[in-house]
N, C-alpha and C. Protein backbone atom coordinates (compact mmCIF):
# COMPACT_ATOMS: atom_id res chain seq x y z
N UNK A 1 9.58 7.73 -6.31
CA UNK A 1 9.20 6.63 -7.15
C UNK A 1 10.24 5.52 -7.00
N UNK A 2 9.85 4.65 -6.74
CA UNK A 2 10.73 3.04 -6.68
C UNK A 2 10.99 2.83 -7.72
N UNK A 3 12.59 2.57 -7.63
CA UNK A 3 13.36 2.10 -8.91
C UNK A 3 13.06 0.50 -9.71
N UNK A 4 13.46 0.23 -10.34
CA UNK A 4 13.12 -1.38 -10.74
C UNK A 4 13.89 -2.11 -10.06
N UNK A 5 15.23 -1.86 -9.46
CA UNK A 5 16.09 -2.44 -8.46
C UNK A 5 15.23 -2.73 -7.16
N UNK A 6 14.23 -1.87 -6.94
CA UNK A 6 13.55 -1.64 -5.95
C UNK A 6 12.46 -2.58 -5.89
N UNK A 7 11.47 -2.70 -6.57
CA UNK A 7 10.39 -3.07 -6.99
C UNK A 7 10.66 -4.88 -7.49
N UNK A 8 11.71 -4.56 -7.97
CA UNK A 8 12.00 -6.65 -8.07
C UNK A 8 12.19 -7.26 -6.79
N UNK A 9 13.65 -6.58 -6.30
CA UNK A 9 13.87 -6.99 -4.84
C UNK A 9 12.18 -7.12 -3.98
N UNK A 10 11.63 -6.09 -3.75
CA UNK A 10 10.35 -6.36 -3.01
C UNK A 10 9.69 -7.63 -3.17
N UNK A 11 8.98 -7.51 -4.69
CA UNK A 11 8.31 -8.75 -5.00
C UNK A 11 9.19 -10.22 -4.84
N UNK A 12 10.57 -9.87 -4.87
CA UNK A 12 10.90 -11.53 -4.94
C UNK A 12 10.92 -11.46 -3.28
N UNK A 13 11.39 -10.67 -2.42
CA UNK A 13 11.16 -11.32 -1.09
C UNK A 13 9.61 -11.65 -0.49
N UNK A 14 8.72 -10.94 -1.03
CA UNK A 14 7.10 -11.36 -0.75
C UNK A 14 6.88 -12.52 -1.51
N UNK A 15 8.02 -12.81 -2.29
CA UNK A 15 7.48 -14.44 -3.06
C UNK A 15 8.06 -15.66 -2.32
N UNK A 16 9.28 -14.85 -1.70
CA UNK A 16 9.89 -16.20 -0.41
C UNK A 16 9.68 -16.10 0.50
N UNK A 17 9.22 -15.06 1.14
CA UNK A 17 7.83 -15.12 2.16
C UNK A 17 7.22 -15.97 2.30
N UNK A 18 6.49 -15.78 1.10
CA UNK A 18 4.82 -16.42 0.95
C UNK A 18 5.01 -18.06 0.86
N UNK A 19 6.24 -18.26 0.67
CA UNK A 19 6.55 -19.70 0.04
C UNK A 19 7.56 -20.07 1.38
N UNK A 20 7.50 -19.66 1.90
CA UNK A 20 8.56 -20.03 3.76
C UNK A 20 9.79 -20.40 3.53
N UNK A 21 10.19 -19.54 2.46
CA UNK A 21 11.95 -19.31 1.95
C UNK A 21 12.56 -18.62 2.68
N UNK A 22 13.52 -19.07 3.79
CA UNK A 22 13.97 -17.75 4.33
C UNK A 22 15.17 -16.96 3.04
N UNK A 23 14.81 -15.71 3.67
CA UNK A 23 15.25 -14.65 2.31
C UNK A 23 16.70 -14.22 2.68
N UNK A 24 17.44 -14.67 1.54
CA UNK A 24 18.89 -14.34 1.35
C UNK A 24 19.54 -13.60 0.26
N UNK A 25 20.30 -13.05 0.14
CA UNK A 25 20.78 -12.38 -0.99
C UNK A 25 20.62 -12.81 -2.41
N UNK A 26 21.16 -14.42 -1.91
CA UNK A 26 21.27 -15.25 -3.33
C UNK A 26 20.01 -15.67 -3.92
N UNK A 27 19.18 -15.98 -2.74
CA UNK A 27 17.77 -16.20 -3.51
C UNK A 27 16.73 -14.98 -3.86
N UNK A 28 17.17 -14.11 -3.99
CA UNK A 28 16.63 -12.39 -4.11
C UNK A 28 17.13 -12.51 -5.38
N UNK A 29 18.28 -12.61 -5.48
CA UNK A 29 19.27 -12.65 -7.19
C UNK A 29 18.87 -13.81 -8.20
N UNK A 30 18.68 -14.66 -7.50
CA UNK A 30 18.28 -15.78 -8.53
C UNK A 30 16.75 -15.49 -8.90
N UNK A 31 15.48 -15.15 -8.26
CA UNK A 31 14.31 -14.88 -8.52
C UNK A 31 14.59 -13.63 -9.51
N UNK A 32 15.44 -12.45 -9.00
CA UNK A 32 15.56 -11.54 -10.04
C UNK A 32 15.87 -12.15 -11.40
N UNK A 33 17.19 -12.70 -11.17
CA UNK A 33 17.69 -13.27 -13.00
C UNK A 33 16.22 -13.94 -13.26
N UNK A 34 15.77 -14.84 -13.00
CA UNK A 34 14.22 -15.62 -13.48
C UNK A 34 13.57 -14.64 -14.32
N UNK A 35 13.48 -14.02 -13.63
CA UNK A 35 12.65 -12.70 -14.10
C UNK A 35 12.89 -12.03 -15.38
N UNK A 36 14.15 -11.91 -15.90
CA UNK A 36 14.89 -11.18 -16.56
C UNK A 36 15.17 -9.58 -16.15
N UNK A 37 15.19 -9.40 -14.98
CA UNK A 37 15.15 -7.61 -14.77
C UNK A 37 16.52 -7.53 -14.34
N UNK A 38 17.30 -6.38 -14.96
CA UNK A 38 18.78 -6.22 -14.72
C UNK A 38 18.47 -4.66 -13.59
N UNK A 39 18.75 -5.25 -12.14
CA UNK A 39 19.25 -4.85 -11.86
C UNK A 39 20.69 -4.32 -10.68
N UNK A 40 20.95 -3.10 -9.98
CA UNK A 40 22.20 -2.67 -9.33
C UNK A 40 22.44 -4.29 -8.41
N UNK A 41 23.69 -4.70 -8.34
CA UNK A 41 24.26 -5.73 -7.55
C UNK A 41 24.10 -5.58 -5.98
N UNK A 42 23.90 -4.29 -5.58
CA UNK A 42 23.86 -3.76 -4.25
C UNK A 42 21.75 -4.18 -3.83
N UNK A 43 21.14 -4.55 -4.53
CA UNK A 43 20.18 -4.08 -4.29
C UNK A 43 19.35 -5.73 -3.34
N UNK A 44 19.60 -6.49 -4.20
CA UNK A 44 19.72 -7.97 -2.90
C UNK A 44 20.02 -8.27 -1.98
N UNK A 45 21.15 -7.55 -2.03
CA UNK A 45 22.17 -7.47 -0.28
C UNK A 45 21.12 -6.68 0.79
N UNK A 46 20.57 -5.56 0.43
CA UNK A 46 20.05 -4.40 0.82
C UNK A 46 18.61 -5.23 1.66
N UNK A 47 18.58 -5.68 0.95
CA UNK A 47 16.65 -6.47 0.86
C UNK A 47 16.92 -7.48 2.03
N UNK A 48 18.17 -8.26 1.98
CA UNK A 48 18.11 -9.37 2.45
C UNK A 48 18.58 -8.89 3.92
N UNK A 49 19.74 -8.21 4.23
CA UNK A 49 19.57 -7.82 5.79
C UNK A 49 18.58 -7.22 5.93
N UNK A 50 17.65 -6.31 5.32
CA UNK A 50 16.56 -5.79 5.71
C UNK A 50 15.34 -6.78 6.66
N UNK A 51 15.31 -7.56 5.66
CA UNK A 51 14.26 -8.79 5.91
C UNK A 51 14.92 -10.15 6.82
N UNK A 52 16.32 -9.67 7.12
CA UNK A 52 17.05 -10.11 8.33
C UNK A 52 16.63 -9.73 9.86
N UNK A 53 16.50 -8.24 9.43
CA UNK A 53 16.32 -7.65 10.93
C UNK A 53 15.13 -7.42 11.09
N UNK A 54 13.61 -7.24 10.32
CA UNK A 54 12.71 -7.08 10.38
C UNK A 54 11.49 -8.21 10.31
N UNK A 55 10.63 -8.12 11.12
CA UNK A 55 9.40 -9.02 10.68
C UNK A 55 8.65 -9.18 9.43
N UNK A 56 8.89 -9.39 8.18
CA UNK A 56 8.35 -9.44 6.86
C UNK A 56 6.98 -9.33 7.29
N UNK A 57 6.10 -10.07 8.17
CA UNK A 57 4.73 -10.14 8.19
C UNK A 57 4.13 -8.70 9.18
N UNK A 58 4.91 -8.31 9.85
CA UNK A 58 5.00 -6.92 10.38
C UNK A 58 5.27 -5.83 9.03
N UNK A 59 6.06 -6.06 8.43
CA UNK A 59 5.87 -4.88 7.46
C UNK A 59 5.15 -4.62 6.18
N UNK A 60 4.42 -6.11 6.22
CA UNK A 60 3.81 -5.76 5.01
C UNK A 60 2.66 -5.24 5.92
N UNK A 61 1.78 -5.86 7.02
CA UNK A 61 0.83 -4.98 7.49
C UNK A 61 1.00 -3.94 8.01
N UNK A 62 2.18 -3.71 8.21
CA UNK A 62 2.23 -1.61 8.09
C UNK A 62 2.44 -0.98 7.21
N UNK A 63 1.91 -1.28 6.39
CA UNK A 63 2.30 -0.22 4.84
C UNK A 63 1.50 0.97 5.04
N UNK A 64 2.11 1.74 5.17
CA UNK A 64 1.84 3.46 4.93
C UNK A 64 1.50 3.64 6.25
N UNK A 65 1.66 2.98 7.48
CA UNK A 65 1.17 3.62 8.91
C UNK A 65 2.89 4.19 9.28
N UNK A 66 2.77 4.95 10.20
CA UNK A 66 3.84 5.60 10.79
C UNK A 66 4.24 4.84 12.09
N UNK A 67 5.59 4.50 12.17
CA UNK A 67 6.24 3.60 13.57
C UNK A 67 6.68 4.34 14.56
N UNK A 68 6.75 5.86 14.10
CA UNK A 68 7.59 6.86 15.11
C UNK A 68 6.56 7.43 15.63
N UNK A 69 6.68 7.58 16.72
CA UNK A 69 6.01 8.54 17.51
C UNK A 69 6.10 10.26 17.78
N UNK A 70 7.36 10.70 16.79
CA UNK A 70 7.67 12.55 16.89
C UNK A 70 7.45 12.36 14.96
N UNK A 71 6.85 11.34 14.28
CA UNK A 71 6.56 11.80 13.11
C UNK A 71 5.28 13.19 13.03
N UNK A 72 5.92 14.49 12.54
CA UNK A 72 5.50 15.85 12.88
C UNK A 72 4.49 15.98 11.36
N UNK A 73 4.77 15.44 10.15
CA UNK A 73 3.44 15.27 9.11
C UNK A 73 2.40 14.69 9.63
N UNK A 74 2.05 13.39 10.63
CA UNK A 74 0.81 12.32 10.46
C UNK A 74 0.11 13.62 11.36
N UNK A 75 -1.46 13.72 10.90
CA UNK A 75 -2.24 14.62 12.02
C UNK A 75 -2.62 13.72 13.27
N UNK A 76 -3.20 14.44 13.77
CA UNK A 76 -3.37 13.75 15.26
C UNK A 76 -4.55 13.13 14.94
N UNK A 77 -4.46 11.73 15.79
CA UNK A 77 -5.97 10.90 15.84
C UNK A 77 -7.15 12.03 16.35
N UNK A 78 -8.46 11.26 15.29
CA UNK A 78 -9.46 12.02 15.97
C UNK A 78 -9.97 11.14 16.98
N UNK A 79 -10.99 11.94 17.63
CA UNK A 79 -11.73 10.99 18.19
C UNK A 79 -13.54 11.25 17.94
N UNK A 80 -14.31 10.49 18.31
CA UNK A 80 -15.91 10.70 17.52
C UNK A 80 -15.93 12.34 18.15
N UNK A 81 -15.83 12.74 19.54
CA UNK A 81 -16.18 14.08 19.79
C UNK A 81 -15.29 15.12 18.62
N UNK A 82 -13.88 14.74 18.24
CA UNK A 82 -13.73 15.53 17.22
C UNK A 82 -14.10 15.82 16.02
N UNK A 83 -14.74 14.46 15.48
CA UNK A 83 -15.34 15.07 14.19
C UNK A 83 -16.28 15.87 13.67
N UNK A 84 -16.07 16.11 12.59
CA UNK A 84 -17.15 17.37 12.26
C UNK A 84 -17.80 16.46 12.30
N UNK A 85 -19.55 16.80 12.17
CA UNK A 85 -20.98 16.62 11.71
C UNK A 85 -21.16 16.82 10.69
N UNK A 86 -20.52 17.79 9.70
CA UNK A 86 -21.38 18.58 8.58
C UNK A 86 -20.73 17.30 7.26
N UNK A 87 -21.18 17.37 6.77
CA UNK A 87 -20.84 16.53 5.32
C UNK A 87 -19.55 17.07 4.62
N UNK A 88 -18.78 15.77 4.24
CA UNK A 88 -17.71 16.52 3.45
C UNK A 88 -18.20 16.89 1.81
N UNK A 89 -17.38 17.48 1.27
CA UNK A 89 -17.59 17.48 -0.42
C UNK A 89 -18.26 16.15 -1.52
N UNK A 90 -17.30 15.69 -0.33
CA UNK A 90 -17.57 14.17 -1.98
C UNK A 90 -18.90 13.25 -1.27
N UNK A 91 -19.30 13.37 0.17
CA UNK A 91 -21.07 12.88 0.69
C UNK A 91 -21.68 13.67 -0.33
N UNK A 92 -21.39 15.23 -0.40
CA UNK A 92 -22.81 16.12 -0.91
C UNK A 92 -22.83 15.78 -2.20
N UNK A 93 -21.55 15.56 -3.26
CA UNK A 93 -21.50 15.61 -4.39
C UNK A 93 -21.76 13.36 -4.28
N UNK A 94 -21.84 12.94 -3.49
CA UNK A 94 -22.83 11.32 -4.32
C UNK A 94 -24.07 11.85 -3.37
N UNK A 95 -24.36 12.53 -2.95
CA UNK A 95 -25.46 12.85 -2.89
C UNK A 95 -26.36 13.45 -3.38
N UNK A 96 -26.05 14.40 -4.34
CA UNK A 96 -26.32 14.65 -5.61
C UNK A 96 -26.86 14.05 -6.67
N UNK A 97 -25.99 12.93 -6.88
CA UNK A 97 -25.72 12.02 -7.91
C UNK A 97 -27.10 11.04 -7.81
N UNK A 98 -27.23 10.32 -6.35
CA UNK A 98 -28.45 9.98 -6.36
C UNK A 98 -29.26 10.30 -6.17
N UNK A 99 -29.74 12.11 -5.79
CA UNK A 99 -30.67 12.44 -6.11
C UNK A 99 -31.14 12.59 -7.58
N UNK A 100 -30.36 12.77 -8.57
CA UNK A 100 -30.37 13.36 -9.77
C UNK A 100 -30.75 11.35 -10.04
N UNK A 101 -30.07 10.61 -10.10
CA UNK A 101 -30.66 9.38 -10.69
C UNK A 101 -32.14 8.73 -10.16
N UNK A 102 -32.43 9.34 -8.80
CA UNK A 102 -33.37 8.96 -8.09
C UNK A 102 -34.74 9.80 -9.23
N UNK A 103 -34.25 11.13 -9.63
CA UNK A 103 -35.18 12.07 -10.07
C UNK A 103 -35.41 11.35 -11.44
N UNK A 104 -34.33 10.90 -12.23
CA UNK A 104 -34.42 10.27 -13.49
C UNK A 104 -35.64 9.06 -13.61
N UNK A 105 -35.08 8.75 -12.55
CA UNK A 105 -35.87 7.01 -12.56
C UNK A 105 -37.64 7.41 -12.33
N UNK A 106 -37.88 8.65 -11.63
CA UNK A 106 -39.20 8.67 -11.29
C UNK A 106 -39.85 9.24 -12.79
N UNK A 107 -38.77 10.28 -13.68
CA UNK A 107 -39.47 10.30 -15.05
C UNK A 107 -39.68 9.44 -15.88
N UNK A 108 -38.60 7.95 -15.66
CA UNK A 108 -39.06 7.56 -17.05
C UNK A 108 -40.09 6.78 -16.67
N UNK A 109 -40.42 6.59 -15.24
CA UNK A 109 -41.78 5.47 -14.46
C UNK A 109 -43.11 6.23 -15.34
N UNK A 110 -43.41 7.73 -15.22
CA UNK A 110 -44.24 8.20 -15.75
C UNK A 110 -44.37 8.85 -17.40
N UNK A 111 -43.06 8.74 -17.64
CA UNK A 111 -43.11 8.79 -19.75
C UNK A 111 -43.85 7.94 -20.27
């Protein structure tokens, strides 16, 4: 879970991003104070070489994809010949659902 040190720093550099601020320590700290959120002194510094050495517009469109290639959690890509055919749980169970509303609707046509 992201700390609030964490979570300010983020949003204020996606706010000087978005606004073609290049992002520095001091303007990470000053958007924080704005804010009123107290937090660690280390945590601006952190943000700001980060977003030194990295493409900001590169990392926000990789959120949650994997950059490494020996990452041993991500499963392997499928491909169409790998996938199953058969329906997962949650097709059969809204499939269900509109059968059962499909069935409703034809009783109250004839009540």
């Amino acid at each position: 879970m992201a700390s609030i040190g964490e979570l300010g720093c983020t949003y204020a550099c996606l706010i000087l991003h978005d606004n073609d601020i290049p992002i520095n320590a001091e303007r990470i700290g000053t958007l924080i104070k704005a804010s009123n959120l107290k937090v660690e002194s280390y945590w601006p510094s952190l943000f700001a070489k980060l977003c030194q050495k990295r493409n900001v517009n590169e990392l926000v469109m990789n959120i949650g994809t994997s950059t490494s290639n020996n990452n041993v959690d991500a499963p392997p890509p499928t491909t169409d010949n790998d996938a199953s055919t058969a329906p997962s749980a949650d097709d059969k169970k809204k499939e269900e659902i509109k059968e059962a509303s499909d069935d409703e609707a034809m009783f109250s046509l004839f009540d």
